[in-house]
PDB file of N, CA and C in Angstrom:
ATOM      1  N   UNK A   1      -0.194 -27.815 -76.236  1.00  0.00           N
ATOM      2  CA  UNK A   1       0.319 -27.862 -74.874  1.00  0.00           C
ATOM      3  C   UNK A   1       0.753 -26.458 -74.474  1.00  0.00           C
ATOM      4  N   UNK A   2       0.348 -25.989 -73.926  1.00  0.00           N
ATOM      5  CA  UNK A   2       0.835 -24.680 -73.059  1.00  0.00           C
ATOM      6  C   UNK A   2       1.736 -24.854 -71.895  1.00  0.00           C
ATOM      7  N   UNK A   3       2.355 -23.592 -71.865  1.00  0.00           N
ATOM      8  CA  UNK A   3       3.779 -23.406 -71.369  1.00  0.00           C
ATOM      9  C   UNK A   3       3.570 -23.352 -69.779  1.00  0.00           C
ATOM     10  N   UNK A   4       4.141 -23.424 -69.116  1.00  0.00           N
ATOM     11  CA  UNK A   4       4.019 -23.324 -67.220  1.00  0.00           C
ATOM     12  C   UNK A   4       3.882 -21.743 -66.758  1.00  0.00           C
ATOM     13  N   UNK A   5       4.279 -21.033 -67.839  1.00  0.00           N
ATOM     14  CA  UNK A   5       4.599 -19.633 -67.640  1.00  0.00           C
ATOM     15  C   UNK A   5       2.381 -18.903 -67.589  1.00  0.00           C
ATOM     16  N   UNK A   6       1.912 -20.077 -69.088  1.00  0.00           N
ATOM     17  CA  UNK A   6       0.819 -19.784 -69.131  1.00  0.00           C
ATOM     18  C   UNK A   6      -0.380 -20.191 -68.133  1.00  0.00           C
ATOM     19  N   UNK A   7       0.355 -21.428 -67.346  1.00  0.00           N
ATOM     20  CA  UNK A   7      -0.690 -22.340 -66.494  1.00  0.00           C
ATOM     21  C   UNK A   7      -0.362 -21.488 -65.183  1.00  0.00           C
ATOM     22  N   UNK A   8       0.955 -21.047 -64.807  1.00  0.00           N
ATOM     23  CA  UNK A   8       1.172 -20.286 -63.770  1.00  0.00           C
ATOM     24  C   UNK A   8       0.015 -19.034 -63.855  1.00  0.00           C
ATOM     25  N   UNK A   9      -0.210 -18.491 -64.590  1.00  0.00           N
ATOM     26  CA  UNK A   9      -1.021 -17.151 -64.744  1.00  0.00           C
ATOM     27  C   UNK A   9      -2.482 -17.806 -64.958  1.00  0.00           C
ATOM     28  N   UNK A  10      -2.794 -18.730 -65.490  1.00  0.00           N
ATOM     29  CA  UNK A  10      -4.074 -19.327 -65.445  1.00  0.00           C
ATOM     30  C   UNK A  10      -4.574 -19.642 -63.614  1.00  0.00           C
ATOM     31  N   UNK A  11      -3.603 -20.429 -63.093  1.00  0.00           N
ATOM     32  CA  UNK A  11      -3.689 -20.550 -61.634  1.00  0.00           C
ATOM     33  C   UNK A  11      -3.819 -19.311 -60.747  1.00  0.00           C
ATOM     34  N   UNK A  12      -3.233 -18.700 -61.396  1.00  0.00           N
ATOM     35  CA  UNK A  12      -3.297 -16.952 -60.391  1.00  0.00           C
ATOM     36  C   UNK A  12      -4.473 -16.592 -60.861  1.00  0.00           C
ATOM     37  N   UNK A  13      -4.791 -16.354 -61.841  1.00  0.00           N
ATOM     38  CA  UNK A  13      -6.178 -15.809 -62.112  1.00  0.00           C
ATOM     39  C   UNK A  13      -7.031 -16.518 -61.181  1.00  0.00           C
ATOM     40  N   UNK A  14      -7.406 -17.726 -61.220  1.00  0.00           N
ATOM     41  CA  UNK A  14      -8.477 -18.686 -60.862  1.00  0.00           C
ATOM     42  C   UNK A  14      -8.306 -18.210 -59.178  1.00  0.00           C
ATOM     43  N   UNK A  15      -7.139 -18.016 -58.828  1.00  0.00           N
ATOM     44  CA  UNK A  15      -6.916 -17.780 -57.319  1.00  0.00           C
ATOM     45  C   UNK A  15      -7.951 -16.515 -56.852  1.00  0.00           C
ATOM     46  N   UNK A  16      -7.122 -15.509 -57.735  1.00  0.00           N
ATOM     47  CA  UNK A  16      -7.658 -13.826 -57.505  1.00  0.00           C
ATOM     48  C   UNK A  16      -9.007 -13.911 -57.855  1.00  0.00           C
ATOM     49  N   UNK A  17      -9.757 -14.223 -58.979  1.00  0.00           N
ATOM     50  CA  UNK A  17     -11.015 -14.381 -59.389  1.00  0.00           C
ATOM     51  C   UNK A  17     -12.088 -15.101 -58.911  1.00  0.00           C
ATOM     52  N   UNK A  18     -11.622 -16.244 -59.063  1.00  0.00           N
ATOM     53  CA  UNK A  18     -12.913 -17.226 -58.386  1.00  0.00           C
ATOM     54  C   UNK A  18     -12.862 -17.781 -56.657  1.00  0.00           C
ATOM     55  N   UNK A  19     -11.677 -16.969 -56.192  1.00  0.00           N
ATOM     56  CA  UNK A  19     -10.744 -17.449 -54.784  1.00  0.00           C
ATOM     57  C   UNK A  19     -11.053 -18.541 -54.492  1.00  0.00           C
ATOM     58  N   UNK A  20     -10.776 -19.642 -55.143  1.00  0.00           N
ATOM     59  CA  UNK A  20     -10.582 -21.304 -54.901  1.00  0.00           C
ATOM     60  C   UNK A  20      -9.195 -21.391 -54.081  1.00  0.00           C
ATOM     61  N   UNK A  21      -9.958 -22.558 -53.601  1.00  0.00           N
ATOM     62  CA  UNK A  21      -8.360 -23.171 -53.147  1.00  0.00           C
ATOM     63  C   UNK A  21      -7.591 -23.636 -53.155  1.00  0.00           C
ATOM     64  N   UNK A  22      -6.494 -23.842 -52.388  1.00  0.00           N
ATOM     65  CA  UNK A  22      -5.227 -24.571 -53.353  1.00  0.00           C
ATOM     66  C   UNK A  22      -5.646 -26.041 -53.926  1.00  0.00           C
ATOM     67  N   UNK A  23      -6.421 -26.669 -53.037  1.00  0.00           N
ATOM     68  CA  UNK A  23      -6.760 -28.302 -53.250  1.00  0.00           C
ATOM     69  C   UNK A  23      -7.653 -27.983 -54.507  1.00  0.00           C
ATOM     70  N   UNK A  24      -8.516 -26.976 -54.560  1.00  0.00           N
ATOM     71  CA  UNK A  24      -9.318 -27.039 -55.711  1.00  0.00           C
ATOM     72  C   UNK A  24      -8.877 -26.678 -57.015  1.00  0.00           C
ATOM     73  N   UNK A  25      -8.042 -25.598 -56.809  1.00  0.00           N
ATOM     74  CA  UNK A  25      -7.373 -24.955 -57.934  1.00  0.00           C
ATOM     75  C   UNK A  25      -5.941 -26.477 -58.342  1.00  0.00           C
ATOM     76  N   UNK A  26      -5.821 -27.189 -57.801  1.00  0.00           N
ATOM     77  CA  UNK A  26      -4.566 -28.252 -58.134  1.00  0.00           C
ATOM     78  C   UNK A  26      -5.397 -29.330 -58.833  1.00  0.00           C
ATOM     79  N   UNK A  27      -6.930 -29.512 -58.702  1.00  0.00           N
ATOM     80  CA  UNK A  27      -7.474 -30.727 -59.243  1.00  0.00           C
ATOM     81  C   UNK A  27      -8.097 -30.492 -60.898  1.00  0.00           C
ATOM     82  N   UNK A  28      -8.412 -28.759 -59.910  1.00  0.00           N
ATOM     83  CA  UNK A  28      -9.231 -28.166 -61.757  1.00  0.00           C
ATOM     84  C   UNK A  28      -7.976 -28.248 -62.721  1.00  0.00           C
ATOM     85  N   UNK A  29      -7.001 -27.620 -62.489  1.00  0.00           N
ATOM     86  CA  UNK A  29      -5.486 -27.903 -63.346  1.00  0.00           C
ATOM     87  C   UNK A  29      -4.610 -29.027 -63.621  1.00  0.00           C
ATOM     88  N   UNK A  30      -5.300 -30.095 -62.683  1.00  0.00           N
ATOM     89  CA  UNK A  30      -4.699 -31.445 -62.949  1.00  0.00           C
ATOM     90  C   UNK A  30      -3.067 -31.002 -62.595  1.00  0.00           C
ATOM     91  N   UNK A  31      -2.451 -30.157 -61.518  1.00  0.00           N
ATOM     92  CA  UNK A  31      -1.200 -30.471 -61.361  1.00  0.00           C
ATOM     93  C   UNK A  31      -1.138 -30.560 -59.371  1.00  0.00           C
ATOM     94  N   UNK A  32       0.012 -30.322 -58.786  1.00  0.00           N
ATOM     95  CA  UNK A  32      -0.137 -30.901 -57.250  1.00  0.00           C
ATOM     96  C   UNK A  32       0.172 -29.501 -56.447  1.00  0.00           C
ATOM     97  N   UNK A  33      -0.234 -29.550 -55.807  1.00  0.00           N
ATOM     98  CA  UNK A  33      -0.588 -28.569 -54.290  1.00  0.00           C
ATOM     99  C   UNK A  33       0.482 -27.563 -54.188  1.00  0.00           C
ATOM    100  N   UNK A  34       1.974 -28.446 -54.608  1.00  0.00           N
ATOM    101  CA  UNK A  34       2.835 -27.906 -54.748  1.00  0.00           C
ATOM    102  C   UNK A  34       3.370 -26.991 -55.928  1.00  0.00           C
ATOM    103  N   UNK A  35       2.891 -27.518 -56.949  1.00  0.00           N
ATOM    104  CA  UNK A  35       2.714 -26.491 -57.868  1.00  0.00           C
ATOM    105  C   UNK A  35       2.216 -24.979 -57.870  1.00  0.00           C
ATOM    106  N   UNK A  36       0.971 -25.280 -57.804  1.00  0.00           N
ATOM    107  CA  UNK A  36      -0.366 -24.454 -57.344  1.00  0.00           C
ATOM    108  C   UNK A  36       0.479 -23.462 -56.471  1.00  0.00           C
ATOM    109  N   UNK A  37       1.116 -24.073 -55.351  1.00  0.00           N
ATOM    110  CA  UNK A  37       1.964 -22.948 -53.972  1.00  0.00           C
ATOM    111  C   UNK A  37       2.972 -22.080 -55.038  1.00  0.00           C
ATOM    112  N   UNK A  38       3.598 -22.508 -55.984  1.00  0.00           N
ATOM    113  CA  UNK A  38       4.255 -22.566 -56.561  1.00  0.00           C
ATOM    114  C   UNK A  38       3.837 -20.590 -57.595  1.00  0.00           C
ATOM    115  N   UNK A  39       3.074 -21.270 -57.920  1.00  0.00           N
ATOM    116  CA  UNK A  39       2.228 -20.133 -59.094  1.00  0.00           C
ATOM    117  C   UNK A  39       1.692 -19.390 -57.971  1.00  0.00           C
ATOM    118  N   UNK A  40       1.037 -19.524 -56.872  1.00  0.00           N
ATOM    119  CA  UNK A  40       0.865 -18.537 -56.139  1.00  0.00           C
ATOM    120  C   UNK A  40       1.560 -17.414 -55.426  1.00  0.00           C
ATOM    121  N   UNK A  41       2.678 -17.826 -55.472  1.00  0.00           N
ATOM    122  CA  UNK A  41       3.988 -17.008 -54.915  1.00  0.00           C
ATOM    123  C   UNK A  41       4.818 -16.748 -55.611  1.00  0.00           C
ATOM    124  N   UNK A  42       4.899 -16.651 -56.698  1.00  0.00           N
ATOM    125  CA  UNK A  42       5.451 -15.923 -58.035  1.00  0.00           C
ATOM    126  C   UNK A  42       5.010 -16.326 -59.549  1.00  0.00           C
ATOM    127  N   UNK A  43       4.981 -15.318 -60.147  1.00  0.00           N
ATOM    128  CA  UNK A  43       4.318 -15.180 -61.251  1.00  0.00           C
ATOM    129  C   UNK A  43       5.502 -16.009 -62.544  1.00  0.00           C
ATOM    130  N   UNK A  44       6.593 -15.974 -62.397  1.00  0.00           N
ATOM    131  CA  UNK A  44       7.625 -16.732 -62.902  1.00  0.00           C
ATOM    132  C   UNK A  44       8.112 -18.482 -62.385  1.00  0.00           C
ATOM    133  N   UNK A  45       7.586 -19.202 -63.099  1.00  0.00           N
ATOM    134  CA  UNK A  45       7.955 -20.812 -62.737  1.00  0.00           C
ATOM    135  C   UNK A  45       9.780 -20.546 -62.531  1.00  0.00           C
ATOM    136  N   UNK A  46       9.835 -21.285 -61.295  1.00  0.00           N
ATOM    137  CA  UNK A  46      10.956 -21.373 -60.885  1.00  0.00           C
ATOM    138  C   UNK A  46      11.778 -22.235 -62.069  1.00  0.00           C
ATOM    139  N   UNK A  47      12.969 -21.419 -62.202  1.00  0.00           N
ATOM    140  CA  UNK A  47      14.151 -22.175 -63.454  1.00  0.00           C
ATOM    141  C   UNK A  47      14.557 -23.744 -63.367  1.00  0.00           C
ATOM    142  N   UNK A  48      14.629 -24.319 -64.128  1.00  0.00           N
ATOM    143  CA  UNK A  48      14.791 -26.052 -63.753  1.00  0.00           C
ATOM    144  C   UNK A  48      16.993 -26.124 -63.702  1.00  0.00           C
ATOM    145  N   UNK A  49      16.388 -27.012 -62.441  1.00  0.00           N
ATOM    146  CA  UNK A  49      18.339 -27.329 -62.184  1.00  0.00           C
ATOM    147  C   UNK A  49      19.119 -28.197 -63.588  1.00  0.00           C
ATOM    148  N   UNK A  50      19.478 -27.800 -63.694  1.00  0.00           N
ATOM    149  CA  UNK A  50      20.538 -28.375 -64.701  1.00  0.00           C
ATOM    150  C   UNK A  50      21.430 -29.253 -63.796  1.00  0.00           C
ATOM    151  N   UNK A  51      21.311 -30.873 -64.088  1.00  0.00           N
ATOM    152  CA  UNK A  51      22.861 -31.284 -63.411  1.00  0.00           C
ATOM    153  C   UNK A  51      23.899 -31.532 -63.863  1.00  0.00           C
ATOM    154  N   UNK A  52      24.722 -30.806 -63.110  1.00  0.00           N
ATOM    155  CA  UNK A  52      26.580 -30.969 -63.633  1.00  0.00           C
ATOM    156  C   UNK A  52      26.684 -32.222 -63.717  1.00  0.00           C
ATOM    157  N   UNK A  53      26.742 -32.190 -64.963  1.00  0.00           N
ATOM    158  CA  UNK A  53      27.576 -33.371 -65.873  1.00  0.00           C
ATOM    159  C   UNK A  53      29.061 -33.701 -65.794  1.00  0.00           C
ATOM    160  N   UNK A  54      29.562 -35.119 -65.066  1.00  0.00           N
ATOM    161  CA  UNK A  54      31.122 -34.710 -64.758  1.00  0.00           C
ATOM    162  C   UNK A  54      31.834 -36.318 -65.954  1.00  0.00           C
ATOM    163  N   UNK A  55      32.489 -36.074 -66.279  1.00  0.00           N
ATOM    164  CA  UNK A  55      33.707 -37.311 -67.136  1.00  0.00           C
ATOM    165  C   UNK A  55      34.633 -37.596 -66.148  1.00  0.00           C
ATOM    166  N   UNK A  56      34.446 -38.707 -65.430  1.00  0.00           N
ATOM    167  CA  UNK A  56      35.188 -39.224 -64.416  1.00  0.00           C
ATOM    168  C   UNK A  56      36.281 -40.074 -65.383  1.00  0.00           C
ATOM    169  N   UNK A  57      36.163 -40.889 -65.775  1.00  0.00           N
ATOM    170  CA  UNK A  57      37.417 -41.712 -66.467  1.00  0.00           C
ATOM    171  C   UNK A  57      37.835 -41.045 -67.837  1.00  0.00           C
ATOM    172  N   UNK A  58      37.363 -40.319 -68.092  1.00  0.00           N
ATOM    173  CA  UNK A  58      37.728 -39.253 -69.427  1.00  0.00           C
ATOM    174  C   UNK A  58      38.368 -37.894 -68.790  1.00  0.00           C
ATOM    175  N   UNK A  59      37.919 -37.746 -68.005  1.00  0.00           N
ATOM    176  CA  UNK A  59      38.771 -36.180 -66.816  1.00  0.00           C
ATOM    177  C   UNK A  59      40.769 -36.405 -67.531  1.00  0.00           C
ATOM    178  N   UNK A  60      40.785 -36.713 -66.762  1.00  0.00           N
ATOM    179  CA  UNK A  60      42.780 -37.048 -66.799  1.00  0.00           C
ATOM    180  C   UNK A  60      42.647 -37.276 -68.366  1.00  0.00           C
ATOM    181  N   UNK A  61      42.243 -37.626 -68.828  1.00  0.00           N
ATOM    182  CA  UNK A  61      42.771 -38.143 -70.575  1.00  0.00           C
ATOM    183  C   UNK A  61      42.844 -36.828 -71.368  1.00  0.00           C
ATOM    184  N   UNK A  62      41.498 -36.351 -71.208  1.00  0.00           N
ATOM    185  CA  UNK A  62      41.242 -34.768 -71.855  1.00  0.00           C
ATOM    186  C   UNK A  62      42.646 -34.316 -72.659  1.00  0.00           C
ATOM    187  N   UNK A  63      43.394 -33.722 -71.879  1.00  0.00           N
ATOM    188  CA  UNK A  63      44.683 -32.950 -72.566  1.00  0.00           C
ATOM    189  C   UNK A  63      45.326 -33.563 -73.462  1.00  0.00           C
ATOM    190  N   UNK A  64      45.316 -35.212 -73.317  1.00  0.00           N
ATOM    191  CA  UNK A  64      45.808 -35.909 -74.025  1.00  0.00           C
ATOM    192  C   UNK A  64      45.228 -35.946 -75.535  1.00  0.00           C
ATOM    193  N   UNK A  65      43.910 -36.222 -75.122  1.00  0.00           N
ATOM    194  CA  UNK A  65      43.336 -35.868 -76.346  1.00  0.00           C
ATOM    195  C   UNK A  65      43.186 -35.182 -77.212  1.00  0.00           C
ATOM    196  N   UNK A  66      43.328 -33.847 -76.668  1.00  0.00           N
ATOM    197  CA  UNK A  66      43.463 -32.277 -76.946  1.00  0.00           C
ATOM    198  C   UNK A  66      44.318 -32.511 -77.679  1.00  0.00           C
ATOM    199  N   UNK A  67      45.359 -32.762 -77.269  1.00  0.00           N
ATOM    200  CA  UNK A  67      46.905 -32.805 -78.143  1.00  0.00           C
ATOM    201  C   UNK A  67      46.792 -33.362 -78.752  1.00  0.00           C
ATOM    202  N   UNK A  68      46.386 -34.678 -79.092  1.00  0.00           N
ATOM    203  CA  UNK A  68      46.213 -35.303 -80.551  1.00  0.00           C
ATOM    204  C   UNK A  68      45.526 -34.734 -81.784  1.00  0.00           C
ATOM    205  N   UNK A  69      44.353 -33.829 -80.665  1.00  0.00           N
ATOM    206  CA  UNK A  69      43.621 -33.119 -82.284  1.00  0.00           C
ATOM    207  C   UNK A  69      44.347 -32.024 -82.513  1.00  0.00           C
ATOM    208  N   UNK A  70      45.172 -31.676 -81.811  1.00  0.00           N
ATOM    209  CA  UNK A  70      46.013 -30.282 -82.391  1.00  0.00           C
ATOM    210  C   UNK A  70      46.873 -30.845 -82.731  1.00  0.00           C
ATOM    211  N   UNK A  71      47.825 -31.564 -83.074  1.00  0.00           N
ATOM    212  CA  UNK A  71      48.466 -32.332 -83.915  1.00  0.00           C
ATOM    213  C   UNK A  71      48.175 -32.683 -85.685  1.00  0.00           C
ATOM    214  N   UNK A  72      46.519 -32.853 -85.151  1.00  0.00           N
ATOM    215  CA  UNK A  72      45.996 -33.545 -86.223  1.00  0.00           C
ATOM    216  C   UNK A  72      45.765 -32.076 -87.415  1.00  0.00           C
ATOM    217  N   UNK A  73      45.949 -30.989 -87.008  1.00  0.00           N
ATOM    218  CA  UNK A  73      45.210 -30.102 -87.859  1.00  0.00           C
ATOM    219  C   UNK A  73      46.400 -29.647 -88.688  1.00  0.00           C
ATOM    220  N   UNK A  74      47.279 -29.974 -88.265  1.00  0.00           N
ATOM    221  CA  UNK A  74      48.270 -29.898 -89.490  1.00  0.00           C
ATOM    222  C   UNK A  74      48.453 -31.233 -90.319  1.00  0.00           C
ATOM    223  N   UNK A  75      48.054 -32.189 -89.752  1.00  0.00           N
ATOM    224  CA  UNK A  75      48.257 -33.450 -90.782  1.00  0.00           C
ATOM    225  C   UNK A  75      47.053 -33.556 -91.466  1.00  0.00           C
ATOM    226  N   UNK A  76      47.941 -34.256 -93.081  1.00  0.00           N
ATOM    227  CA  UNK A  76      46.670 -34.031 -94.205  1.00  0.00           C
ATOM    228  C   UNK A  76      45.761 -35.117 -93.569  1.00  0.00           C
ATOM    229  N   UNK A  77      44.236 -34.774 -94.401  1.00  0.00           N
ATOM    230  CA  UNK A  77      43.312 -35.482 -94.024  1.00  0.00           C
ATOM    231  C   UNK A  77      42.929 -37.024 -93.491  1.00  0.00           C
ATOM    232  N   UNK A  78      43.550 -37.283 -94.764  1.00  0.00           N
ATOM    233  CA  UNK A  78      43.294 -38.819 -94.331  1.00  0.00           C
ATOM    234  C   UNK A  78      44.173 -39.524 -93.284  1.00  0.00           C
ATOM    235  N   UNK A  79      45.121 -38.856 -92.638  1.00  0.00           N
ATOM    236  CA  UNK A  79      46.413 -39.024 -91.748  1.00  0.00           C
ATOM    237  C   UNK A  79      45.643 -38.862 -90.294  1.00  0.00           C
ATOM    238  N   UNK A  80      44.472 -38.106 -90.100  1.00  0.00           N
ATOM    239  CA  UNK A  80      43.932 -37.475 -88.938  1.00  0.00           C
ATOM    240  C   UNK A  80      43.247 -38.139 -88.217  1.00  0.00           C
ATOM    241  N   UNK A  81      43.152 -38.969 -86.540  1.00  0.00           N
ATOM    242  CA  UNK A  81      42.784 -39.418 -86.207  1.00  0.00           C
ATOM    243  C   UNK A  81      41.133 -39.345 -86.224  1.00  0.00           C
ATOM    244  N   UNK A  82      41.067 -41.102 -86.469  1.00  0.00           N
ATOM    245  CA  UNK A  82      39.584 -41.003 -86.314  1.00  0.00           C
ATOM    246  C   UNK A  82      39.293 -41.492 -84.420  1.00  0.00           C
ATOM    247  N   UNK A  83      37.980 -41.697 -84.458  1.00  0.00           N
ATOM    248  CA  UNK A  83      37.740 -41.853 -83.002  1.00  0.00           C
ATOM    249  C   UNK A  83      38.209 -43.349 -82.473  1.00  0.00           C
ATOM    250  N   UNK A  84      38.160 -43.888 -83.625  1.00  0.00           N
ATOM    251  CA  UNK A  84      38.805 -45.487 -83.306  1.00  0.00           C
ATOM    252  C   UNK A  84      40.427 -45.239 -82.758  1.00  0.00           C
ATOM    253  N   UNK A  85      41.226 -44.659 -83.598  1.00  0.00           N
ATOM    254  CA  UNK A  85      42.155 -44.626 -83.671  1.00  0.00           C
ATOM    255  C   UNK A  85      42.403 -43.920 -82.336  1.00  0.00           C
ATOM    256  N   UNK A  86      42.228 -43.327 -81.971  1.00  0.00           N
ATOM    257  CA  UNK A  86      41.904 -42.265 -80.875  1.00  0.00           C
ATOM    258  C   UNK A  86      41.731 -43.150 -79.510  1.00  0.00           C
ATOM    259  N   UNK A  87      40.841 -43.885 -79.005  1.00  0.00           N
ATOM    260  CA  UNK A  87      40.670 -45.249 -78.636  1.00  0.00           C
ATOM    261  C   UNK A  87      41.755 -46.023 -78.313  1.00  0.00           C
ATOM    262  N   UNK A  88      42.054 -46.320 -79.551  1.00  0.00           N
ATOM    263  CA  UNK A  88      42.924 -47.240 -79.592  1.00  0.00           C
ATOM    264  C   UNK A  88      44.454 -46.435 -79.092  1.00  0.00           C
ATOM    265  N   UNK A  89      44.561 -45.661 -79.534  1.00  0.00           N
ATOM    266  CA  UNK A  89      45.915 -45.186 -78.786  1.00  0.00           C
ATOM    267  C   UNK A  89      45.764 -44.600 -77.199  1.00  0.00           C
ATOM    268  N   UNK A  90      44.301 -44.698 -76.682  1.00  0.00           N
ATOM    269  CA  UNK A  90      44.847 -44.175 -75.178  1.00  0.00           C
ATOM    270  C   UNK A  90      44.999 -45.565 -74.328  1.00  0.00           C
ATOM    271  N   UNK A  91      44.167 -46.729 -75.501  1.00  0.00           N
ATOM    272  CA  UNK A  91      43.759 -48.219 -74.557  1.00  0.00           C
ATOM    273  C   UNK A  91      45.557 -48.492 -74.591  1.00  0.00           C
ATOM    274  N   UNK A  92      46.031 -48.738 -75.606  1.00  0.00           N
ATOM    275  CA  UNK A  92      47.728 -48.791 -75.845  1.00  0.00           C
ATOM    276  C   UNK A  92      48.826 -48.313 -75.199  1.00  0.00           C
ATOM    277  N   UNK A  93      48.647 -47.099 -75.813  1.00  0.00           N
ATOM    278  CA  UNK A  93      50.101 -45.620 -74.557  1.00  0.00           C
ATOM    279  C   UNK A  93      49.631 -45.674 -73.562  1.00  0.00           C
ATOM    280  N   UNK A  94      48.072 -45.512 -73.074  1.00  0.00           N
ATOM    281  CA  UNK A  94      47.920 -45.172 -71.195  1.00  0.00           C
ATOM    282  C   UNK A  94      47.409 -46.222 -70.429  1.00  0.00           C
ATOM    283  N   UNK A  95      46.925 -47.029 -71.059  1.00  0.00           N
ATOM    284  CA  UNK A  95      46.091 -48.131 -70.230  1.00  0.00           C
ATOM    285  C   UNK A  95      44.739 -47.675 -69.930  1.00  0.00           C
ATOM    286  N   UNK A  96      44.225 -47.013 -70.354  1.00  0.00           N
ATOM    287  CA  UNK A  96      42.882 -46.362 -70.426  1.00  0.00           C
ATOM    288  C   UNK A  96      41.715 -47.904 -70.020  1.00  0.00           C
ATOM    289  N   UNK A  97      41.022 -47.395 -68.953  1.00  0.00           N
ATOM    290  CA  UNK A  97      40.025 -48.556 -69.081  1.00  0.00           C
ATOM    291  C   UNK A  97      38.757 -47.926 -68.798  1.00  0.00           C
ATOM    292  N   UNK A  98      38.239 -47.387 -70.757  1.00  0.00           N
ATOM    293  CA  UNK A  98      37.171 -46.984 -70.524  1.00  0.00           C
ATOM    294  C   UNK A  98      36.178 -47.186 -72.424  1.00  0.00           C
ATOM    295  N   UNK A  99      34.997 -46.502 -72.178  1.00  0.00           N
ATOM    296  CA  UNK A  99      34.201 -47.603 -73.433  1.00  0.00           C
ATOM    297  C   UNK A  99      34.674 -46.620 -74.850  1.00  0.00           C
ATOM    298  N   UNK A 100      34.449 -47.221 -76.013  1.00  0.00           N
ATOM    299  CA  UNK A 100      34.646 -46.883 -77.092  1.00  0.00           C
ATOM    300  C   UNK A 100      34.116 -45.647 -76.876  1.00  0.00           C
ATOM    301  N   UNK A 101      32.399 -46.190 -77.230  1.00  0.00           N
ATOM    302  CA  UNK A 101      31.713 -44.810 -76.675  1.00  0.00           C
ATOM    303  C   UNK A 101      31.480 -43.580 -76.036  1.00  0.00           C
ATOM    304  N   UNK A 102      32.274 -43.748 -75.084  1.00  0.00           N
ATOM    305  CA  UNK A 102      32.662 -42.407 -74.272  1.00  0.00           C
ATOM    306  C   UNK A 102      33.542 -41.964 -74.950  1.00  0.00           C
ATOM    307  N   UNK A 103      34.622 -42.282 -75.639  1.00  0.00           N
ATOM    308  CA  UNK A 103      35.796 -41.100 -76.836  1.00  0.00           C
ATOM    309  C   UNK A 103      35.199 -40.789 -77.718  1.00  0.00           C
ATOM    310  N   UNK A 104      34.131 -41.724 -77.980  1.00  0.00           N
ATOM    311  CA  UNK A 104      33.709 -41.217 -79.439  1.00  0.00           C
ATOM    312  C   UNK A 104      32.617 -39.972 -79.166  1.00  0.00           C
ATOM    313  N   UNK A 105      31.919 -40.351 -78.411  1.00  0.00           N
ATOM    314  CA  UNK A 105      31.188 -38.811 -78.132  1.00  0.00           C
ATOM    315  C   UNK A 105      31.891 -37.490 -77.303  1.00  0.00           C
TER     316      UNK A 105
END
């Protein structure tokens, strides 16, 4: 599988060289019109958006949590919260209404 960086420069070539067109150059490459516009107007594939990832019911808890693991690094090992435990004390002290799963990761 080749990279977009390589199909981008494959498409420019085919442009400059054989001067096809966009409809032709999008079918020989098997990608869409928009692409093709894409590689024609810069030689660098545009960077992909990353989306902000947000912790809505974990937001407010955070510090709390924080503080438990800095707590924990002075207590001996087996004393140190696990993620259950962890869980279990925000469902308890705060009323937390949220999944195991989300503390534990």
């Amino acid at each position: 599988m080749e990279s977009r960086v390589e199909l981008f420069a494959r498409i420019r070539r085919d442009a400059r060289v054989r001067g096809l067109s966009i409809r032709s150059l999008a079918r020989e490459h098997q990608v869409s019109r928009r692409t093709v516009r894409q590689a024609l107007a810069a030689a660098e594939p545009p960077a992909r958006r990353v989306p902000a990832r947000r912790a809505p019911k974990l937001g407010p808890l955070k510090g709390v949590i924080d503080a438990m693991l800095l707590a924990d690094l002075d207590a001996p090992r087996k004393q140190r919260h696990t993620s259950q435990r962890v869980f279990d004390r925000l469902v308890d002290e705060h009323q937390a209404v949220i999944s195991y799963s989300t503390v534990r990761q």
